[in-house]
PDB file of N, CA and C in Angstrom:
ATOM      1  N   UNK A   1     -59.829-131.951 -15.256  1.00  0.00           N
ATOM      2  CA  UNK A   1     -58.488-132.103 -15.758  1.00  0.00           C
ATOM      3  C   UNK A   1     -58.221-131.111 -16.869  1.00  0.00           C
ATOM      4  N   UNK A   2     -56.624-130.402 -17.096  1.00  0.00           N
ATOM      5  CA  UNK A   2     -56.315-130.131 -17.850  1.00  0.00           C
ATOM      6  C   UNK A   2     -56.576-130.962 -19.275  1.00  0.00           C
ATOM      7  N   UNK A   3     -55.859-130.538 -20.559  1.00  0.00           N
ATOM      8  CA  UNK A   3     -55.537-131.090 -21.737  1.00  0.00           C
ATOM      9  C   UNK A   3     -54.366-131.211 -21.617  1.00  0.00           C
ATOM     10  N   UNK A   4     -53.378-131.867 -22.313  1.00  0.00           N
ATOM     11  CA  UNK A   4     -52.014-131.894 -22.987  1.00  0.00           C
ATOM     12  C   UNK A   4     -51.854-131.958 -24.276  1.00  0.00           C
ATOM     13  N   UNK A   5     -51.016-131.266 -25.012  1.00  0.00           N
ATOM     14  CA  UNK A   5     -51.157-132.053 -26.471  1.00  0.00           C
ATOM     15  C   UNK A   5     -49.168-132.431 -26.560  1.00  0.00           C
ATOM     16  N   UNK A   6     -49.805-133.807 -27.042  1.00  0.00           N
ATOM     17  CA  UNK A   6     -48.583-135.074 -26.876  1.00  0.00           C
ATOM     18  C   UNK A   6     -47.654-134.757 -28.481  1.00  0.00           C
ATOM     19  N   UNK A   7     -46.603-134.967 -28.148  1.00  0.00           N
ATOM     20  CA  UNK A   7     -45.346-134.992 -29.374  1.00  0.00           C
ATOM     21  C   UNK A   7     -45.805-135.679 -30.992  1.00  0.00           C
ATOM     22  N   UNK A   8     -47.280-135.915 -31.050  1.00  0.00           N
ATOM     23  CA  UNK A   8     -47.901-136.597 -31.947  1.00  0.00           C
ATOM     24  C   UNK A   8     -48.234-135.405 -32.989  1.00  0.00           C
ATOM     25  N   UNK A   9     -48.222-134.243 -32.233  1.00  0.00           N
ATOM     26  CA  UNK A   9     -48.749-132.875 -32.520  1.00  0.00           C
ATOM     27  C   UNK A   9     -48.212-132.803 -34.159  1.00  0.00           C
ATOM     28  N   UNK A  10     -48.749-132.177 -34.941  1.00  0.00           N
ATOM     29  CA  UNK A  10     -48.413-131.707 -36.468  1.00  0.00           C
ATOM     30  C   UNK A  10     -48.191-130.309 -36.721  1.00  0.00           C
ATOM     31  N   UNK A  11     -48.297-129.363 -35.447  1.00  0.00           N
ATOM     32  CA  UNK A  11     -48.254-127.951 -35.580  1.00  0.00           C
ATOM     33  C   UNK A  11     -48.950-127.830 -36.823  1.00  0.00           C
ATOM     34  N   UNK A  12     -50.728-128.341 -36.880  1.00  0.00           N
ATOM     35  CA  UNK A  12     -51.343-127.868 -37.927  1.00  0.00           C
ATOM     36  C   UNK A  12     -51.709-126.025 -37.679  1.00  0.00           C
ATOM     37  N   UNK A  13     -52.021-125.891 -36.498  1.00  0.00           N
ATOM     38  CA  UNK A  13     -52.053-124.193 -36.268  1.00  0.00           C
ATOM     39  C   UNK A  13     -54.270-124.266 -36.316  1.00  0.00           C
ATOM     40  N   UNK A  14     -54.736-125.661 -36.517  1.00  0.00           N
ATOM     41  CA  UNK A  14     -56.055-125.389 -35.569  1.00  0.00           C
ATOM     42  C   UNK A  14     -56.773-125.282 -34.411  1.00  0.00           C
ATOM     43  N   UNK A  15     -55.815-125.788 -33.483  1.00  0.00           N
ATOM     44  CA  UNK A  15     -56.141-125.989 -32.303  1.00  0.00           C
ATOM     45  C   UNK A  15     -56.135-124.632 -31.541  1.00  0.00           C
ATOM     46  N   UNK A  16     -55.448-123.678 -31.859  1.00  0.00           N
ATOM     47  CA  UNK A  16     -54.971-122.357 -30.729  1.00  0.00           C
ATOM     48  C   UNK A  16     -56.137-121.517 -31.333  1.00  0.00           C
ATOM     49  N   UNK A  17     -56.955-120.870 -31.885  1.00  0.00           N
ATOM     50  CA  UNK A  17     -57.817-120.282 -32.651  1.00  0.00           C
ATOM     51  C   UNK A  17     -59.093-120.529 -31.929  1.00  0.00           C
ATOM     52  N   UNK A  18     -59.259-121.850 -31.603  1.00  0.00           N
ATOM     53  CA  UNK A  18     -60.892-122.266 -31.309  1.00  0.00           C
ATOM     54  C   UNK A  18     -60.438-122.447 -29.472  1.00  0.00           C
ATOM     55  N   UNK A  19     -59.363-122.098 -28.863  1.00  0.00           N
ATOM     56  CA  UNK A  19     -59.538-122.343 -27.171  1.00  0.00           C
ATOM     57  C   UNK A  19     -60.371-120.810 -26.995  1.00  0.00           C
ATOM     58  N   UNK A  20     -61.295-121.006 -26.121  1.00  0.00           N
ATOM     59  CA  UNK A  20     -62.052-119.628 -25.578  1.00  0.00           C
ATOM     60  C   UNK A  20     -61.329-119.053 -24.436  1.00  0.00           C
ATOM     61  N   UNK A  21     -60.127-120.113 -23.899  1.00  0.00           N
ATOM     62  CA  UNK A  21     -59.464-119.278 -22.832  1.00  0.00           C
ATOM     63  C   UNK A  21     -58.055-118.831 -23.045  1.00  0.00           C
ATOM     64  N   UNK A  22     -57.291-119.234 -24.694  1.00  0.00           N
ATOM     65  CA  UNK A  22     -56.017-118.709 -24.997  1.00  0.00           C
ATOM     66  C   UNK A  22     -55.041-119.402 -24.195  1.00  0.00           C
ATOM     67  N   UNK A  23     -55.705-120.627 -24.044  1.00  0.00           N
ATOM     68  CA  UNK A  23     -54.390-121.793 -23.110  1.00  0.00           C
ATOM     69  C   UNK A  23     -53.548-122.011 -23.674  1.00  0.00           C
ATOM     70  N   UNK A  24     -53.866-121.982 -25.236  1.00  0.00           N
ATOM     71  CA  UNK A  24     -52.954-123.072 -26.289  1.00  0.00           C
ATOM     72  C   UNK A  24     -51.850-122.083 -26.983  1.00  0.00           C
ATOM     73  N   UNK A  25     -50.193-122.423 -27.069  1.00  0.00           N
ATOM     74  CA  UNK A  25     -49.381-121.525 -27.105  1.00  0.00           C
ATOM     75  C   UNK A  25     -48.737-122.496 -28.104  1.00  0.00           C
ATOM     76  N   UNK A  26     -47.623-121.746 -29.108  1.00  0.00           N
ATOM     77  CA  UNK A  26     -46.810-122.424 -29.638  1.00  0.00           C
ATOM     78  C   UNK A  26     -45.879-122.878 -28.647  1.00  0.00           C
ATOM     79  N   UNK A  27     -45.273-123.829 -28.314  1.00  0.00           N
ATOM     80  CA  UNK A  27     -44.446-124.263 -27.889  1.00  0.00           C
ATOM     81  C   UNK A  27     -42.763-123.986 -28.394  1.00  0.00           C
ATOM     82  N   UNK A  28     -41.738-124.682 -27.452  1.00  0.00           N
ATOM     83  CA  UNK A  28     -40.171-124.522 -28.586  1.00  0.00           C
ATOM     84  C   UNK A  28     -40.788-125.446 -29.725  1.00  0.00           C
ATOM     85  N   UNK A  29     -41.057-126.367 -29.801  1.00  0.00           N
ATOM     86  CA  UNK A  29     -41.367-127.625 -30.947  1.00  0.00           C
ATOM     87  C   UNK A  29     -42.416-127.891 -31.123  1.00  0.00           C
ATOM     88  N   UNK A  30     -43.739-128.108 -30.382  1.00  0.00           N
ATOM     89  CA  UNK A  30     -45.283-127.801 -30.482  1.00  0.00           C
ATOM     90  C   UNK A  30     -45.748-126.936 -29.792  1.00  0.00           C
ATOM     91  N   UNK A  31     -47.520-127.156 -30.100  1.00  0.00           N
ATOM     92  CA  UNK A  31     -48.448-126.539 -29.221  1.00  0.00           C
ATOM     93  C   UNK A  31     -48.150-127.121 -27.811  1.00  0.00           C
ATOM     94  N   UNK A  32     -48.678-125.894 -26.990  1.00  0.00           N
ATOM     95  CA  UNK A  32     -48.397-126.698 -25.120  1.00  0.00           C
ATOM     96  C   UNK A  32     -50.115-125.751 -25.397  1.00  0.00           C
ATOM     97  N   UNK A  33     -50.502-126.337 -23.836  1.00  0.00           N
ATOM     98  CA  UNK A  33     -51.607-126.283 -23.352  1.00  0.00           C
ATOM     99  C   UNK A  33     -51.071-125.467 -22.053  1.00  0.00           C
ATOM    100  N   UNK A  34     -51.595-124.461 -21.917  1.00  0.00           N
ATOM    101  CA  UNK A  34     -51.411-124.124 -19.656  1.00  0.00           C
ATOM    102  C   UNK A  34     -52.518-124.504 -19.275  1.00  0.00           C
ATOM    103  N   UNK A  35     -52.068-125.637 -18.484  1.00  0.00           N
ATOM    104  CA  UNK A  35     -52.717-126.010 -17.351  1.00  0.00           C
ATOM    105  C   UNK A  35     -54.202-125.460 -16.678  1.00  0.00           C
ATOM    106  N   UNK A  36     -53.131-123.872 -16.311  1.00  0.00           N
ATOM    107  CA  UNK A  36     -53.556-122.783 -15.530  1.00  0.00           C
ATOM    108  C   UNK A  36     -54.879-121.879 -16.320  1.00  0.00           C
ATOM    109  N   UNK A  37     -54.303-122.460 -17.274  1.00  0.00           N
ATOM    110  CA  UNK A  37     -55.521-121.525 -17.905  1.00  0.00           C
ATOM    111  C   UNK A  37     -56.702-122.236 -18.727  1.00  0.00           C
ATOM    112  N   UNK A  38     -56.555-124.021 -19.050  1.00  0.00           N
ATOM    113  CA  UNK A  38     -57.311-124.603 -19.405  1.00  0.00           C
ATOM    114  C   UNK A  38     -58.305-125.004 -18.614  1.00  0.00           C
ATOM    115  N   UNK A  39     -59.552-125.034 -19.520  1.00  0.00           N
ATOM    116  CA  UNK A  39     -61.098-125.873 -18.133  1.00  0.00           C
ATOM    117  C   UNK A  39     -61.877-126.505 -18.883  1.00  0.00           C
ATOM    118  N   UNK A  40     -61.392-127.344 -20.322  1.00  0.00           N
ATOM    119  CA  UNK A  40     -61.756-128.219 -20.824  1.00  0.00           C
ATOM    120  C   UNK A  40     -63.214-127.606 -21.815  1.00  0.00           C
ATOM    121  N   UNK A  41     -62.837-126.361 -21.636  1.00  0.00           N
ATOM    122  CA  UNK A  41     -64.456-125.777 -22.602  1.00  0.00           C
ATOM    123  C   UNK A  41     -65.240-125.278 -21.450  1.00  0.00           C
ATOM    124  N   UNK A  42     -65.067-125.863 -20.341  1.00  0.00           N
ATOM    125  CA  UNK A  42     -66.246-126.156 -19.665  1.00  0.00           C
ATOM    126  C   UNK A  42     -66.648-124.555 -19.172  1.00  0.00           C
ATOM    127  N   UNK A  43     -67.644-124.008 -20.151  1.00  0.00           N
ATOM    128  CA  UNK A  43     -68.279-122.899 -19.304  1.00  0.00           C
ATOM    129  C   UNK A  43     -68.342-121.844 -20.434  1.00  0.00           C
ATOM    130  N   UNK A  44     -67.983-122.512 -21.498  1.00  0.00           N
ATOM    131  CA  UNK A  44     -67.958-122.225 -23.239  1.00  0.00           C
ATOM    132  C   UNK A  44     -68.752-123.220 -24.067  1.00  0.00           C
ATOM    133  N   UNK A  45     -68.191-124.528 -23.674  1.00  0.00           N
ATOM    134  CA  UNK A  45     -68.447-125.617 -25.239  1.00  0.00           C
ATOM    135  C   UNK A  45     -69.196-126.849 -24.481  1.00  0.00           C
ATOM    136  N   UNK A  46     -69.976-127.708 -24.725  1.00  0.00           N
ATOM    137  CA  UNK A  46     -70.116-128.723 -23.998  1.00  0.00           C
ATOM    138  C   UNK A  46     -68.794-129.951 -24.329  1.00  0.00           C
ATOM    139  N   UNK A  47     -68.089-129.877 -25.369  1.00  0.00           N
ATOM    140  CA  UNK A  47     -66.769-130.475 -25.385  1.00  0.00           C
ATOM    141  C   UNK A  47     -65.412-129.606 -25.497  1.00  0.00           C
ATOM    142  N   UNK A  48     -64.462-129.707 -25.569  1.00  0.00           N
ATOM    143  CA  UNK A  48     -62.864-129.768 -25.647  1.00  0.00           C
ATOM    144  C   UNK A  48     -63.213-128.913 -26.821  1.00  0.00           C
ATOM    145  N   UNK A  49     -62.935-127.710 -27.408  1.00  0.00           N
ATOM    146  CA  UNK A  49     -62.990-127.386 -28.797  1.00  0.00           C
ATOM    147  C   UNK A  49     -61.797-127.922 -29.442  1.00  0.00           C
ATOM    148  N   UNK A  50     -60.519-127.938 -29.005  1.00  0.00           N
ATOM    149  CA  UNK A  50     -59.384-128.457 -29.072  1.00  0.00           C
ATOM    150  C   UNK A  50     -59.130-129.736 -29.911  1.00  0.00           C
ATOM    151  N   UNK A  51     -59.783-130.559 -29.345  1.00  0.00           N
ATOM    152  CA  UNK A  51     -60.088-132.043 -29.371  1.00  0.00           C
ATOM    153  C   UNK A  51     -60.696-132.139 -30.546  1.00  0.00           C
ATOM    154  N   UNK A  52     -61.903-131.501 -30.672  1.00  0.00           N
ATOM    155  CA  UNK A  52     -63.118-131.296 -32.014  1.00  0.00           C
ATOM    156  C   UNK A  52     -61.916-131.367 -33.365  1.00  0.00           C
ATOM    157  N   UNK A  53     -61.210-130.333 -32.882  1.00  0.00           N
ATOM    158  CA  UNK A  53     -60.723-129.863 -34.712  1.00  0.00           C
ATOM    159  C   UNK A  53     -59.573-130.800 -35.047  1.00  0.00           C
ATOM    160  N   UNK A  54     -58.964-130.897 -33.947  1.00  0.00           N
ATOM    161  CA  UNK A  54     -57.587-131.875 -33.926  1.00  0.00           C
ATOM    162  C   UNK A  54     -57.689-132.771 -35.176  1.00  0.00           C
ATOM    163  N   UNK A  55     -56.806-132.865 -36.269  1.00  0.00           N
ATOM    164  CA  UNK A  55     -56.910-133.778 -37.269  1.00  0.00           C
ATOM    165  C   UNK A  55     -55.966-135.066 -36.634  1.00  0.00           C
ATOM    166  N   UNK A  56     -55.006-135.033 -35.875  1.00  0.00           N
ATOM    167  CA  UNK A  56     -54.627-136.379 -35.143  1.00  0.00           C
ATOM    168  C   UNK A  56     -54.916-137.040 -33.970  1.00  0.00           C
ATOM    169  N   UNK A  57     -55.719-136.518 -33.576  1.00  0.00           N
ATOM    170  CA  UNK A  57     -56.183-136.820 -32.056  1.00  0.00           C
ATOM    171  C   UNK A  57     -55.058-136.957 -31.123  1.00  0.00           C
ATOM    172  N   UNK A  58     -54.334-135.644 -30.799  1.00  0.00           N
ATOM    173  CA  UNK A  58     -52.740-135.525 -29.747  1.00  0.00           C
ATOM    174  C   UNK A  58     -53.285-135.065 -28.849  1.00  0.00           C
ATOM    175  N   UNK A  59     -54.513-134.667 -28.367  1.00  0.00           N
ATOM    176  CA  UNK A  59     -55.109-133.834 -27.009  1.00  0.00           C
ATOM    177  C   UNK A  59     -55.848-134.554 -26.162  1.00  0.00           C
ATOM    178  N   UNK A  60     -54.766-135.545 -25.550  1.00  0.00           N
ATOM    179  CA  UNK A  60     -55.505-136.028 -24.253  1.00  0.00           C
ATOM    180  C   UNK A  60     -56.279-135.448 -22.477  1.00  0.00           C
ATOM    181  N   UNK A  61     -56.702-135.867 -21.847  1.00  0.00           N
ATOM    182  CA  UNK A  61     -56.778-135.410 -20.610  1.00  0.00           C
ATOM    183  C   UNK A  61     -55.247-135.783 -19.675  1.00  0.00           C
ATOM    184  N   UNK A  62     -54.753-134.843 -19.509  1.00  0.00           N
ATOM    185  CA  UNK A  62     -53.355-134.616 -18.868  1.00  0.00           C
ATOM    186  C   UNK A  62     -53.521-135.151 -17.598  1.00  0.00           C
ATOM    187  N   UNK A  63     -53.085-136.168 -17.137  1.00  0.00           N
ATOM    188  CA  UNK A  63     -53.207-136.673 -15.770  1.00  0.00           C
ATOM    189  C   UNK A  63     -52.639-136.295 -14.398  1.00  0.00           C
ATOM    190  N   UNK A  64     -51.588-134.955 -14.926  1.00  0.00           N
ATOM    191  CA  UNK A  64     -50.798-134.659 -13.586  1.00  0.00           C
ATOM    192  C   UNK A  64     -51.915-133.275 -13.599  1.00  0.00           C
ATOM    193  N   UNK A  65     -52.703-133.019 -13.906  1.00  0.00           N
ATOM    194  CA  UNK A  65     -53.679-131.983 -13.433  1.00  0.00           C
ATOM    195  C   UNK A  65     -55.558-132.574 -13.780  1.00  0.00           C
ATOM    196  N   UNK A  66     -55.323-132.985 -12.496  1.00  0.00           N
ATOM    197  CA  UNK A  66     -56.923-133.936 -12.173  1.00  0.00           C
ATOM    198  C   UNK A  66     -58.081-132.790 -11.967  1.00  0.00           C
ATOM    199  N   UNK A  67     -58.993-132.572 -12.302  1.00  0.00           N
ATOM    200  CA  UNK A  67     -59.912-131.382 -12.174  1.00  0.00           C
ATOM    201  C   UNK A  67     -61.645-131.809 -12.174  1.00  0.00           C
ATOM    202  N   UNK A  68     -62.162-131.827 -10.710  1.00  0.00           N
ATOM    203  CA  UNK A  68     -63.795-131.662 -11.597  1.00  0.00           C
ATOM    204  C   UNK A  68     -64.605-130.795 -12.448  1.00  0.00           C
ATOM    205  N   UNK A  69     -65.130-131.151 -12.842  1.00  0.00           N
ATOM    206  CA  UNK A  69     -66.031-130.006 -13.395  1.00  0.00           C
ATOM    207  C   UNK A  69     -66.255-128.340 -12.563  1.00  0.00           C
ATOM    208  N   UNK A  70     -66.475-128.577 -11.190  1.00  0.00           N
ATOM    209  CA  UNK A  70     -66.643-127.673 -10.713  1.00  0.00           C
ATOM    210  C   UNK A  70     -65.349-126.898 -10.387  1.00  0.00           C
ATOM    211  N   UNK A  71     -64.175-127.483 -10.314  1.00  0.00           N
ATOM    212  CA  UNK A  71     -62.692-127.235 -10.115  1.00  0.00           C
ATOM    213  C   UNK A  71     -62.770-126.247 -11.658  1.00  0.00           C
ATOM    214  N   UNK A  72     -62.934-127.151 -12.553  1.00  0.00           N
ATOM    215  CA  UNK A  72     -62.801-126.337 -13.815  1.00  0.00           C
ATOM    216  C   UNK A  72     -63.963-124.956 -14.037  1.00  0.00           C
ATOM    217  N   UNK A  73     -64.453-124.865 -13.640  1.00  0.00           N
ATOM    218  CA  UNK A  73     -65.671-123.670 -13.581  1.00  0.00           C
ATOM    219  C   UNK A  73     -65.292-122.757 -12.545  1.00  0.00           C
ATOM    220  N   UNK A  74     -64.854-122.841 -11.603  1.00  0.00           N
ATOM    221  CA  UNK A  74     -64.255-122.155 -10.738  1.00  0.00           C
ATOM    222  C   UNK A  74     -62.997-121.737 -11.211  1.00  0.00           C
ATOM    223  N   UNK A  75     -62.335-122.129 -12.119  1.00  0.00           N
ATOM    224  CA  UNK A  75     -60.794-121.946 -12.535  1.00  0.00           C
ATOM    225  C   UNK A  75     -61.077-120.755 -13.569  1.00  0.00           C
ATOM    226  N   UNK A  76     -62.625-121.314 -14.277  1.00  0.00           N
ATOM    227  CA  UNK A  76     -62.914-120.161 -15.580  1.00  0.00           C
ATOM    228  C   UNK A  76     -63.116-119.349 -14.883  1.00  0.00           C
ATOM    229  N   UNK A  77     -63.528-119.047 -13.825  1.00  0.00           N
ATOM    230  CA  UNK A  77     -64.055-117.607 -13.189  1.00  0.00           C
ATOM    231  C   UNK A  77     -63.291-116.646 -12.902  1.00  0.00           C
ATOM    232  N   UNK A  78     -62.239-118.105 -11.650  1.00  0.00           N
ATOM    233  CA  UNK A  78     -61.057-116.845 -11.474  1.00  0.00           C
ATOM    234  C   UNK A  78     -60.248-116.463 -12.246  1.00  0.00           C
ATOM    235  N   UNK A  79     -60.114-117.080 -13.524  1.00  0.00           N
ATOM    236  CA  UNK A  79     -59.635-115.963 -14.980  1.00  0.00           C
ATOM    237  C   UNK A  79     -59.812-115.207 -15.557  1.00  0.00           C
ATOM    238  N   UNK A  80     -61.161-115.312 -15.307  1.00  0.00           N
ATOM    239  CA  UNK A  80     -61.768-114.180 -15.589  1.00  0.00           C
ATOM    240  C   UNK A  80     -62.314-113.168 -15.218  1.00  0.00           C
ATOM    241  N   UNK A  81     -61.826-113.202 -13.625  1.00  0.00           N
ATOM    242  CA  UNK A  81     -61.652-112.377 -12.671  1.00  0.00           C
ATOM    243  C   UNK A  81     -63.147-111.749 -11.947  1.00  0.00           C
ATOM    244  N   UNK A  82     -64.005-113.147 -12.274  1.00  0.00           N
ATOM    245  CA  UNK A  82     -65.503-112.970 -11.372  1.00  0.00           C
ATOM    246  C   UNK A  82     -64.825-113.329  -9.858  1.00  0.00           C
ATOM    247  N   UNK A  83     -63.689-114.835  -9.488  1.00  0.00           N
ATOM    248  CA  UNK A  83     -63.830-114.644  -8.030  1.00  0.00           C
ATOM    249  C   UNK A  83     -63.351-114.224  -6.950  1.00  0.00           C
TER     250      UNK A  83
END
């Protein structure tokens, strides 16, 4: 699964710094997450770096983008243009 970060957001400005894949964007009103470009750390961090720093905890697992592990490792690749 993707991340989302929910309207709880504080636009503290830690969360976009520590993604290793540059998912995390200012938004019109918050941070957004792409989808497309998130894989949960996985193939960087053994957790969410996102999640780690978050001082409100607004970065859930986004449910309209369901992902296994291997979905997400395969997603890091083809971003990075191994597949």
């Amino acid at each position: 699964m993707a991340l989302m970060i929910t309207d709880e957001c504080i636009n503290c400005d830690v969360c976009e710094p520590v993604c290793p894949n540059d998912a995390i964007f200012q938004g019109p009103e918050i941070y957004e997450i792409d989808a497309g470009l998130c894989t949960e750390c996985v193939g960087h961090f053994d957790e969410p770096q996102c999640q780690t720093v978050c001082p409100v905890s607004c970065i859930p697992l986004d449910p309209r983008h369901v992902e296994t592990k291997d979905q997400l490792l395969a997603k890091l690749q083809r971003n990075q243009g191994q597949a």
